[in-house]
Protein backbone atom coordinates (compact mmCIF):
# COMPACT_ATOMS: atom_id res chain seq x y z
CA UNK A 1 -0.98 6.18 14.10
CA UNK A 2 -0.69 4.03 17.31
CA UNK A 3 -1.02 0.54 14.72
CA UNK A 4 1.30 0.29 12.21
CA UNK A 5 -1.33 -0.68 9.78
CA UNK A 6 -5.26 0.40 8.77
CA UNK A 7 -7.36 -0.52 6.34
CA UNK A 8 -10.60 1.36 5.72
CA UNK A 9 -13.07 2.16 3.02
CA UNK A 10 -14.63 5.32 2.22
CA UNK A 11 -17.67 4.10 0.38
CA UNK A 12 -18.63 7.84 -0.54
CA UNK A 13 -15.50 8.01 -2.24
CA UNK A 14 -15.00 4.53 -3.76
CA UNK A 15 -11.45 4.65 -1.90
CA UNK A 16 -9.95 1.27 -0.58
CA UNK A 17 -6.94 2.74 1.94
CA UNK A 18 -4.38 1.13 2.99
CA UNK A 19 -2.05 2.83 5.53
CA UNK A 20 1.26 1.49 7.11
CA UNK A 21 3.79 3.08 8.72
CA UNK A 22 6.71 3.07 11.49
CA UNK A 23 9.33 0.03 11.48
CA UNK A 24 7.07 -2.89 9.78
CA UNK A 25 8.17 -6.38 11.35
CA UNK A 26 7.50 -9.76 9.56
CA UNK A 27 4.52 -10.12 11.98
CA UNK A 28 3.14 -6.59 10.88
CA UNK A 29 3.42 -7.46 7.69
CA UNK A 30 1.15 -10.75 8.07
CA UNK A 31 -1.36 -8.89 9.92
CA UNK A 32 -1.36 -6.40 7.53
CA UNK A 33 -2.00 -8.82 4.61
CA UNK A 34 -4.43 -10.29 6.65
CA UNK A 35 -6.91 -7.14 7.46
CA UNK A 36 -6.53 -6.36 3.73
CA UNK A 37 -7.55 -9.54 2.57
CA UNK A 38 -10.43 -9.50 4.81
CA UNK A 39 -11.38 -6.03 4.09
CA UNK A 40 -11.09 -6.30 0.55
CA UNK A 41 -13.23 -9.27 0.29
CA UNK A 42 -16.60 -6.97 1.43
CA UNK A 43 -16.04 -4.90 -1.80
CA UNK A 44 -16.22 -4.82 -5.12
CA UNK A 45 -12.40 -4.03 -6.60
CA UNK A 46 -13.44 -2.72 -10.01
CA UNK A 47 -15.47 -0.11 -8.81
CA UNK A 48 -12.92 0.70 -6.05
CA UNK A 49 -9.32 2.83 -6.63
CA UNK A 50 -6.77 1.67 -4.15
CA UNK A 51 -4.62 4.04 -2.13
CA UNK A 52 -1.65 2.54 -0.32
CA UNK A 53 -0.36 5.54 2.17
CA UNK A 54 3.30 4.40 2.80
CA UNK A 55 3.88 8.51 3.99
CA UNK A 56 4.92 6.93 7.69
CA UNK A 57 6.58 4.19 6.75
CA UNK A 58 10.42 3.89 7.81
CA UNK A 59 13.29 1.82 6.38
CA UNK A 60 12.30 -1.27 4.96
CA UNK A 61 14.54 -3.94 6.22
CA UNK A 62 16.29 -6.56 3.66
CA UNK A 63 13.74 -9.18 4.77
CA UNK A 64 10.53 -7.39 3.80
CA UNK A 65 11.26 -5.67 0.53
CA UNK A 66 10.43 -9.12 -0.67
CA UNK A 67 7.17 -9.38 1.02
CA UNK A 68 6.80 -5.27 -0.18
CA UNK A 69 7.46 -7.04 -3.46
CA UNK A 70 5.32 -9.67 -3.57
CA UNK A 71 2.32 -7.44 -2.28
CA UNK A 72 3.30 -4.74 -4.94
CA UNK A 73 2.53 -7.87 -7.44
CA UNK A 74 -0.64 -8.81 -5.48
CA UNK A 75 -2.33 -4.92 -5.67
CA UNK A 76 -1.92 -5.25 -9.45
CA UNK A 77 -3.70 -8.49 -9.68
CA UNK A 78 -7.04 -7.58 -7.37
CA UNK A 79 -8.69 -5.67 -9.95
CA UNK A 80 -8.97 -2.46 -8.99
CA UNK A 81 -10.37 0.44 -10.78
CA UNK A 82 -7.45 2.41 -10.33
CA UNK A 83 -3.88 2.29 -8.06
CA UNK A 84 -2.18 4.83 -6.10
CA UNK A 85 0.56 4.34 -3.58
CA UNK A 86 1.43 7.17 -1.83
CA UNK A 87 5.56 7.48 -1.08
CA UNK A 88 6.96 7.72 2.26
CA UNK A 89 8.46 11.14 4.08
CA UNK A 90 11.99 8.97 4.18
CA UNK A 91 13.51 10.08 0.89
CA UNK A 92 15.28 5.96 1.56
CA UNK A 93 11.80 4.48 2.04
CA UNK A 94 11.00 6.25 -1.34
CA UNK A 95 13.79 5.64 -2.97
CA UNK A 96 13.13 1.55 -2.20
CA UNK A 97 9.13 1.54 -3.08
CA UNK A 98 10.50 3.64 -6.40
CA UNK A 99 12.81 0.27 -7.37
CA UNK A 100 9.84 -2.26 -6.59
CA UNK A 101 7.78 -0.27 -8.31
CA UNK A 102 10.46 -0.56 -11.10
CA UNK A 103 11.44 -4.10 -10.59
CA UNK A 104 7.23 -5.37 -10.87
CA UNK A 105 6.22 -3.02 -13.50
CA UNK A 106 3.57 -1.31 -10.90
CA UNK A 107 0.75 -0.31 -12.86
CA UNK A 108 -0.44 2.06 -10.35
CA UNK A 109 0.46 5.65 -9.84
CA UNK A 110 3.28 7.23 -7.17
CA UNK A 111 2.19 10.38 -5.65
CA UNK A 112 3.93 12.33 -2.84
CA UNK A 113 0.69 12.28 -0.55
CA UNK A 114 -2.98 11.96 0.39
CA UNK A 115 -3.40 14.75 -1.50
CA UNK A 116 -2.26 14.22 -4.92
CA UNK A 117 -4.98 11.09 -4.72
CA UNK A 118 -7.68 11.89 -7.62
C-alpha cells in the first residue's frame, strides 16, 4: 500500500473497508477520518458490515491511541450491519487495538485477517 489509508466499497459484497497501515501520523489520521466520512456518507450503514484492516499497521504512538479510541467509539455508533476489525501482523499493534477494544466495549468482532471476514 503506497497510502497509508483506503477506503472502498464492494457493493457486491455489502463490505465498507477500511484499510490503514505503516506509521499513522496525526495528519494521516485526519485524512483518514476524512475519506471515511465522505465515503460512508454514499451508503447505507445498516445494510453494510464494516471491515477495518489494521493487518499493516505499525506501532501506534501515545498520541493516536486516543484518536484510535475515539474512532473505535465512532464505528460503533454509524450503524452498521455488522463490525469487523481485522488485527495487525505486529503482535504490539495487536496487543494495543485488543485494550481499546477492551477499554470502549467494541461491539464488533477481532479477526486475524481478510480472511476470517464472513
Amino acid at each position: 500500500m503506497t497510502q497509508k489509508y483506503n477506503v472502498e466499497t464492494d457493493q457486491a459484497k455489502k463490505l465498507f473497508i477500511a484499510t490503514v497501515g505503516g506509521f499513522f501520523q496525526m495528519s494521516d489520521a485526519e485524512g483518514f477520518a476524512l475519506k471515511f466520512m465522505q465515503e460512508g456518507s454514499q451508503i447505507k450503514t445498516s445494510e453494510y458490515t464494516l471491515v477495518v484492516n489494521a493487518y499493516e499497521l505499525a506501532t501506534v504512538k501515545q498520541d493516536l491511541l486516543d484518536m484510535l479510541e475515539q474512532a473505535f467509539q465512532m464505528y460503533m455508533t454509524l450503524g452498521f450491519k455488522k463490525i469487523y476489525m481485522v488485527e495487525s501482523k505486529s503482535a504490539i499493534t495487536s496487543m494495543q487495538i485488543r485494550k481499546i477494544a477492551e477499554k470502549t466495549n467494541f461491539s464488533g468482532v477481532l479477526v486475524k485477517s481478510m480472511d476470517d471476514v464472513k
